[in-house]
C-alpha atoms as a PDB file:
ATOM      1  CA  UNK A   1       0.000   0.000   0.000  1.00  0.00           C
ATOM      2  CA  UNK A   2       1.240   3.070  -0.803  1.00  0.00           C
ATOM      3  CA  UNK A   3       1.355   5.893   1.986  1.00  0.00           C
ATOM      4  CA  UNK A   4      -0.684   9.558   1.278  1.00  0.00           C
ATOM      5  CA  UNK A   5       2.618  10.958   2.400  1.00  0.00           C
ATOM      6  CA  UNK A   6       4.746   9.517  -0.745  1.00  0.00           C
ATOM      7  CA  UNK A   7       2.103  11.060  -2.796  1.00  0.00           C
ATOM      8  CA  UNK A   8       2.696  14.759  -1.696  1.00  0.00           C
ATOM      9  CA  UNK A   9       6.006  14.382   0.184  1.00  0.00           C
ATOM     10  CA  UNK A  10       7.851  16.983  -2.477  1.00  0.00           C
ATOM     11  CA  UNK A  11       5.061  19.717  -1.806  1.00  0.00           C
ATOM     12  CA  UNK A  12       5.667  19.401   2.168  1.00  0.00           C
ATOM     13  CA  UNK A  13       9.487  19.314   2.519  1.00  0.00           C
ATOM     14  CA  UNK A  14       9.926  23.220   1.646  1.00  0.00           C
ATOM     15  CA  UNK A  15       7.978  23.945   4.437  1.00  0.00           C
ATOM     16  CA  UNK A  16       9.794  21.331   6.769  1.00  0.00           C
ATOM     17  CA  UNK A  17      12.808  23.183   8.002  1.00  0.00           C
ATOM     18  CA  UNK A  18      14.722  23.173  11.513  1.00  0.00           C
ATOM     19  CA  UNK A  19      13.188  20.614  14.577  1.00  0.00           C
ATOM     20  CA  UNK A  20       9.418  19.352  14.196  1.00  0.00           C
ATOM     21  CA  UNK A  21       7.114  16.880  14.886  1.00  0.00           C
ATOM     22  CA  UNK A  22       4.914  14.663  12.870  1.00  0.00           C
ATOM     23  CA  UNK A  23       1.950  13.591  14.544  1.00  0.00           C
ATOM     24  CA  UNK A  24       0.257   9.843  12.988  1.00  0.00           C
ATOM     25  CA  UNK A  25       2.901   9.340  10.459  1.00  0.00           C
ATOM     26  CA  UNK A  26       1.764   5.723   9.769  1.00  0.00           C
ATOM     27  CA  UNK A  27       5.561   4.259   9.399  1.00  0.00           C
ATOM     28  CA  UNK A  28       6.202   6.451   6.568  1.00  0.00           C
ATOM     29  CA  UNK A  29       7.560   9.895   8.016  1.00  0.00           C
ATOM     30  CA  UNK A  30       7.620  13.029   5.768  1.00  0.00           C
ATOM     31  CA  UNK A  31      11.647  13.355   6.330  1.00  0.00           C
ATOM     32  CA  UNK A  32      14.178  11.488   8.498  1.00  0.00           C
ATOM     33  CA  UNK A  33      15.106  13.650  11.111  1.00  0.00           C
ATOM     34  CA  UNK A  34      11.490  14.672  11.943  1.00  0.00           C
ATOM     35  CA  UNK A  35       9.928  13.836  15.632  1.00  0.00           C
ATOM     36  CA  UNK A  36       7.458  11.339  15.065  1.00  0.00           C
ATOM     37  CA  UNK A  37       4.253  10.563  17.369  1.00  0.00           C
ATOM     38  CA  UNK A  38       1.806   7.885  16.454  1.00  0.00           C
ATOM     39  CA  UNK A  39      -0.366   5.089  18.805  1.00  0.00           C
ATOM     40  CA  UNK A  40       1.495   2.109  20.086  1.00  0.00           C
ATOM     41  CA  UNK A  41      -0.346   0.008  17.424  1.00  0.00           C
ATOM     42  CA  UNK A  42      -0.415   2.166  14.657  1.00  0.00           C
ATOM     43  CA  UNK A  43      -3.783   1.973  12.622  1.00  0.00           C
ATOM     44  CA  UNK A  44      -2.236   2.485   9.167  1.00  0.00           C
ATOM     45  CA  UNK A  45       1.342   1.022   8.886  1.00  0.00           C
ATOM     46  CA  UNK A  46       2.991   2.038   5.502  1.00  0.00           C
ATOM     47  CA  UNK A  47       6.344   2.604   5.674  1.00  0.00           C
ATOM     48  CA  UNK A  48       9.324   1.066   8.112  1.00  0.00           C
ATOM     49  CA  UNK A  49      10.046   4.541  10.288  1.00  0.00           C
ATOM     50  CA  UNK A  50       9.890   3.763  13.737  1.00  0.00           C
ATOM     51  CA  UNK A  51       7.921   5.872  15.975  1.00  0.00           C
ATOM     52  CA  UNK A  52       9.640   7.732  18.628  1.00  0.00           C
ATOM     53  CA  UNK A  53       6.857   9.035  20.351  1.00  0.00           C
ATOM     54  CA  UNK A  54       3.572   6.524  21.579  1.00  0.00           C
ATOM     55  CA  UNK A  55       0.503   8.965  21.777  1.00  0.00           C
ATOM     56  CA  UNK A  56      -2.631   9.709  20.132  1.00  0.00           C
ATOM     57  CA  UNK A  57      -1.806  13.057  19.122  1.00  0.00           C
ATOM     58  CA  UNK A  58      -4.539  15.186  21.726  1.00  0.00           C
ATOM     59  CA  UNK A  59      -1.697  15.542  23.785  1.00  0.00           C
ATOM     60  CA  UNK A  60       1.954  16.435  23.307  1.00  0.00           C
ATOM     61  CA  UNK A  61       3.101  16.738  26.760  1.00  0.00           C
ATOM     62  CA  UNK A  62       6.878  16.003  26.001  1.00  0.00           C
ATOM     63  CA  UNK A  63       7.087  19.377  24.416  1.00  0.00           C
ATOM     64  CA  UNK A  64       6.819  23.025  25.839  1.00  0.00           C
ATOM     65  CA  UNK A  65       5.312  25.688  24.515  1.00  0.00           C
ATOM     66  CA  UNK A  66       6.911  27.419  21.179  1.00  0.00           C
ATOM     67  CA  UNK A  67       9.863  24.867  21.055  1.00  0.00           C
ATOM     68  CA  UNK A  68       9.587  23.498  17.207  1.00  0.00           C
ATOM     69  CA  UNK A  69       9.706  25.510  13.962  1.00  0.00           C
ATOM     70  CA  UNK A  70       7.266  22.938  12.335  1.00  0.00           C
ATOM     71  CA  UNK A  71       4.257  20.748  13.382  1.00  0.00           C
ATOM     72  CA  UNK A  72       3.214  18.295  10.372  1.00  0.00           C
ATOM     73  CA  UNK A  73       0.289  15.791  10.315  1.00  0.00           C
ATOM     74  CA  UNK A  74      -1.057  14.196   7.072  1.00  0.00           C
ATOM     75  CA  UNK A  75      -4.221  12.334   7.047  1.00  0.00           C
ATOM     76  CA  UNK A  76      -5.318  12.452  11.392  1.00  0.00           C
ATOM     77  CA  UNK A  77      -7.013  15.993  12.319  1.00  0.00           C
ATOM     78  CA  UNK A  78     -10.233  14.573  10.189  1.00  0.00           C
ATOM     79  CA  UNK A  79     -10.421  11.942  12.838  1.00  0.00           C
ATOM     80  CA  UNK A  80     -10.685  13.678  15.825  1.00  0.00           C
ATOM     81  CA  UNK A  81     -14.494  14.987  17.040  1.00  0.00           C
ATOM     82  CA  UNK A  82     -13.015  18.049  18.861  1.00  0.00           C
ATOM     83  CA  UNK A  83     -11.154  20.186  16.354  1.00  0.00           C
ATOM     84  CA  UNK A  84     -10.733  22.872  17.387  1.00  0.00           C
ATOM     85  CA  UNK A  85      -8.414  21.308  20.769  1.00  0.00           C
ATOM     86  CA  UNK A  86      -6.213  19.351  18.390  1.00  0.00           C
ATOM     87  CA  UNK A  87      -5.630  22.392  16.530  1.00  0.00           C
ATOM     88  CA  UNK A  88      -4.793  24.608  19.659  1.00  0.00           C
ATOM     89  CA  UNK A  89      -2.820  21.666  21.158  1.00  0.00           C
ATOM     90  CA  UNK A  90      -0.619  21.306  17.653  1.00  0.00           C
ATOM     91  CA  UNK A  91      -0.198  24.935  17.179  1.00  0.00           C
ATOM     92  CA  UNK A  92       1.109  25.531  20.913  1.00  0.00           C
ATOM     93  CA  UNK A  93       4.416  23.603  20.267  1.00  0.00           C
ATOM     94  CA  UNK A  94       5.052  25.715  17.278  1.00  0.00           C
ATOM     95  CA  UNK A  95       7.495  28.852  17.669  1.00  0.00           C
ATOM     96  CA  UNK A  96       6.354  32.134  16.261  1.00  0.00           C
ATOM     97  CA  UNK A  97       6.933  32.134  12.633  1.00  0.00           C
ATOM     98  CA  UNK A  98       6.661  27.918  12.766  1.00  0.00           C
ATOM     99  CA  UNK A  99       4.292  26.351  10.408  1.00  0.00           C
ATOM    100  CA  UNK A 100       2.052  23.789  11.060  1.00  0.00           C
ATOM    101  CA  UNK A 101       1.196  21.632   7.294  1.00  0.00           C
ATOM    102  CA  UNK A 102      -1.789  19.540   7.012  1.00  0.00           C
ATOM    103  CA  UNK A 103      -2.805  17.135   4.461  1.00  0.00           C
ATOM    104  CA  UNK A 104      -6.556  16.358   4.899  1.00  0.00           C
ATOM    105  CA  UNK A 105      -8.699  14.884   2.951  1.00  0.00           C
ATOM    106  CA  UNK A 106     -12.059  16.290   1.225  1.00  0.00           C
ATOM    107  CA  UNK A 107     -14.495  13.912   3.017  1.00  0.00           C
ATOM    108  CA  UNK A 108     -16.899  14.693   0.022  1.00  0.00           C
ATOM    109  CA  UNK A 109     -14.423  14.169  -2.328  1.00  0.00           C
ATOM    110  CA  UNK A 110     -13.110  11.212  -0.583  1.00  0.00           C
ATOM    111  CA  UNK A 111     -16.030   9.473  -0.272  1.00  0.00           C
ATOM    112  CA  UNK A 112     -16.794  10.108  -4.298  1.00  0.00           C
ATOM    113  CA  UNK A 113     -13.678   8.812  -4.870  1.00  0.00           C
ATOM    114  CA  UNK A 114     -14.169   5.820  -2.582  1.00  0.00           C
ATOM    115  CA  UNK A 115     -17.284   4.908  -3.998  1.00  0.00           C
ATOM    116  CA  UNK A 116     -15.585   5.267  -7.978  1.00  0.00           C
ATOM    117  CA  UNK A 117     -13.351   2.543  -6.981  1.00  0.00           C
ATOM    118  CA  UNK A 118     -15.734   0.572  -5.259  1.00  0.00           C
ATOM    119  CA  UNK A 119     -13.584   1.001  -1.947  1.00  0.00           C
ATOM    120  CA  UNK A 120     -15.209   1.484   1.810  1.00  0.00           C
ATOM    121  CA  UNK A 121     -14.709   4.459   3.639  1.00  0.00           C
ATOM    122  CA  UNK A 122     -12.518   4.945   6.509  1.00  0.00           C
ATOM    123  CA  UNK A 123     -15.058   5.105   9.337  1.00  0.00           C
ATOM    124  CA  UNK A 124     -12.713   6.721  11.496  1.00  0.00           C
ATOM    125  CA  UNK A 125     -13.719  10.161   9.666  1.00  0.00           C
ATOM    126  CA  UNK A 126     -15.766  12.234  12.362  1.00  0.00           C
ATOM    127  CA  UNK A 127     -16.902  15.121  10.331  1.00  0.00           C
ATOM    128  CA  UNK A 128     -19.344  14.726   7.087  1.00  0.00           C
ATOM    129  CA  UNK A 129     -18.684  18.406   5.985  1.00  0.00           C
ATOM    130  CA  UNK A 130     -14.992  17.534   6.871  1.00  0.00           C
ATOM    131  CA  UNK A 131     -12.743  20.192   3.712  1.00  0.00           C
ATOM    132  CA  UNK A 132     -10.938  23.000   3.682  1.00  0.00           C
ATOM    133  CA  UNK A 133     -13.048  25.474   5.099  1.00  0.00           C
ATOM    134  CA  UNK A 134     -14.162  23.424   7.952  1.00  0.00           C
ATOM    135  CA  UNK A 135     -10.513  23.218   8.933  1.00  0.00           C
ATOM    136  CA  UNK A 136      -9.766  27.120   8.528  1.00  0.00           C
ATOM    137  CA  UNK A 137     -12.624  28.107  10.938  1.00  0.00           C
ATOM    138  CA  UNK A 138     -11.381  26.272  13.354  1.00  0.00           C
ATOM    139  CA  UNK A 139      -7.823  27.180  13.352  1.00  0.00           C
ATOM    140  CA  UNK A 140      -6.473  29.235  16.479  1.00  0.00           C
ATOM    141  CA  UNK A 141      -6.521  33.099  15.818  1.00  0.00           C
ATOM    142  CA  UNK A 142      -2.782  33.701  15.664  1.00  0.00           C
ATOM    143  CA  UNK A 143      -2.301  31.323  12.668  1.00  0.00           C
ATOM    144  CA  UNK A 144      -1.965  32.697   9.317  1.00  0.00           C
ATOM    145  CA  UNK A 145      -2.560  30.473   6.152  1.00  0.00           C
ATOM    146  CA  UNK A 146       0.667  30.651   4.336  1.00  0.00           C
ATOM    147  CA  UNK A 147       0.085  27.980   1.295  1.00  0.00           C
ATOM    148  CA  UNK A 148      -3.035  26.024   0.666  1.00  0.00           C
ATOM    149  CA  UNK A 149      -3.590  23.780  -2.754  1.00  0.00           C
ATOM    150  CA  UNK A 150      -7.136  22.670  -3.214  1.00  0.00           C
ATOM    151  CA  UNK A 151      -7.539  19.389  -4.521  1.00  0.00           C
ATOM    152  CA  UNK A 152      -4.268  16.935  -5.014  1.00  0.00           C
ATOM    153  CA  UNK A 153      -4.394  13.095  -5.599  1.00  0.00           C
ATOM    154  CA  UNK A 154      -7.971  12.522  -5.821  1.00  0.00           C
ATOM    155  CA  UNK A 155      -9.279  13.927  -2.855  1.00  0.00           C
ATOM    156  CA  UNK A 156      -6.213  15.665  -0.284  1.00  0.00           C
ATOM    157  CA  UNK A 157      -5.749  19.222   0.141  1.00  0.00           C
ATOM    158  CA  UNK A 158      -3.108  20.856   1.583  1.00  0.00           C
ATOM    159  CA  UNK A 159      -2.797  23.995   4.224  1.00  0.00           C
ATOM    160  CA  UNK A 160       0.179  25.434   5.348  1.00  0.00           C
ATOM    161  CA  UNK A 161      -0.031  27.736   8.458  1.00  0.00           C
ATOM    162  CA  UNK A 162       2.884  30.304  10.019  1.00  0.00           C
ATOM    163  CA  UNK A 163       2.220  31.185  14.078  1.00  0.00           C
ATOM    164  CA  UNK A 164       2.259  34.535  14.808  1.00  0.00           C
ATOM    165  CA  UNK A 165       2.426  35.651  18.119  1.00  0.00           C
END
């Protein structure tokens, strides 16, 4: 199987510079050096990079506050029922003038696209009206969209946020 990461990994590396985290990187991390959190078990296992941090993601209590220039996730935020926390909880690790990158996926898209191929949906997905503009009115006030592509492989969409504080 092969990862959602491979598939955009040359539009996220610009934006990866310095120390950061990725948070549910499914064995398949976006670059070497980065931080990686995922669950003991990881639910989607696509790659062989080890994961150095066991967590869900709600939580990143081995960091302080404004200690990484990037926080990355691809494919995760979408299956969380409180947004908005997740968001606040990513974005508070990030230094002023970090970026925090997301990968998401459509869910109206996705499920288009799922039912094209005659493929189930993930039914991890908590949101129905789950896109772009779902994520941007929930993102803390003192994030700044930087980069966002609409539609890329099938479904995914990318946002790129800077902190300012």
């Amino acid at each position: 199987m092969i990862s959602e990461m491979s598939k955009v990994r040359h539009l996220l590396l610009p934006f990866c510079e310095g120390n950061g985290i990725e948070i549910g990187h499914g064995g398949d991390k976006v670059k070497p050096s980065v931080i990686s959190v995922d669950l003991p078990i990881m639910y989607t296992n696509v790659g062989n990079d080890p994961t150095n941090l066991t967590g869900d993601g709600r939580n990143l209590y081995w960091f302080k506050d404004r200690v990484l220039d990037f926080c990355i996730s691809s494919h995760l935020l979408e299956d969380f029922e409180d947004t908005e926390a997740i968001l606040k909880e990513w974005c508070r690790v990030i230094k002023s003038d970090g970026k925090l990158i997301l990968v998401l996926p459509d869910q109206q898209r996705y499920e288009a696209y799922c039912k094209s191929i005659g493929a189930g949906t993930n039914e991890h997905h908590k949101h129905f009206d789950f896109g772009s503009e779902f994520v941007k009115k929930r993102m803390p006030s003192n994030m700044f969209l930087i980069y966002e592509s609409e539609i890329i492989c099938e479904y995914n969409f990318m946002l790129v946020y800077s902190k300012k504080d």
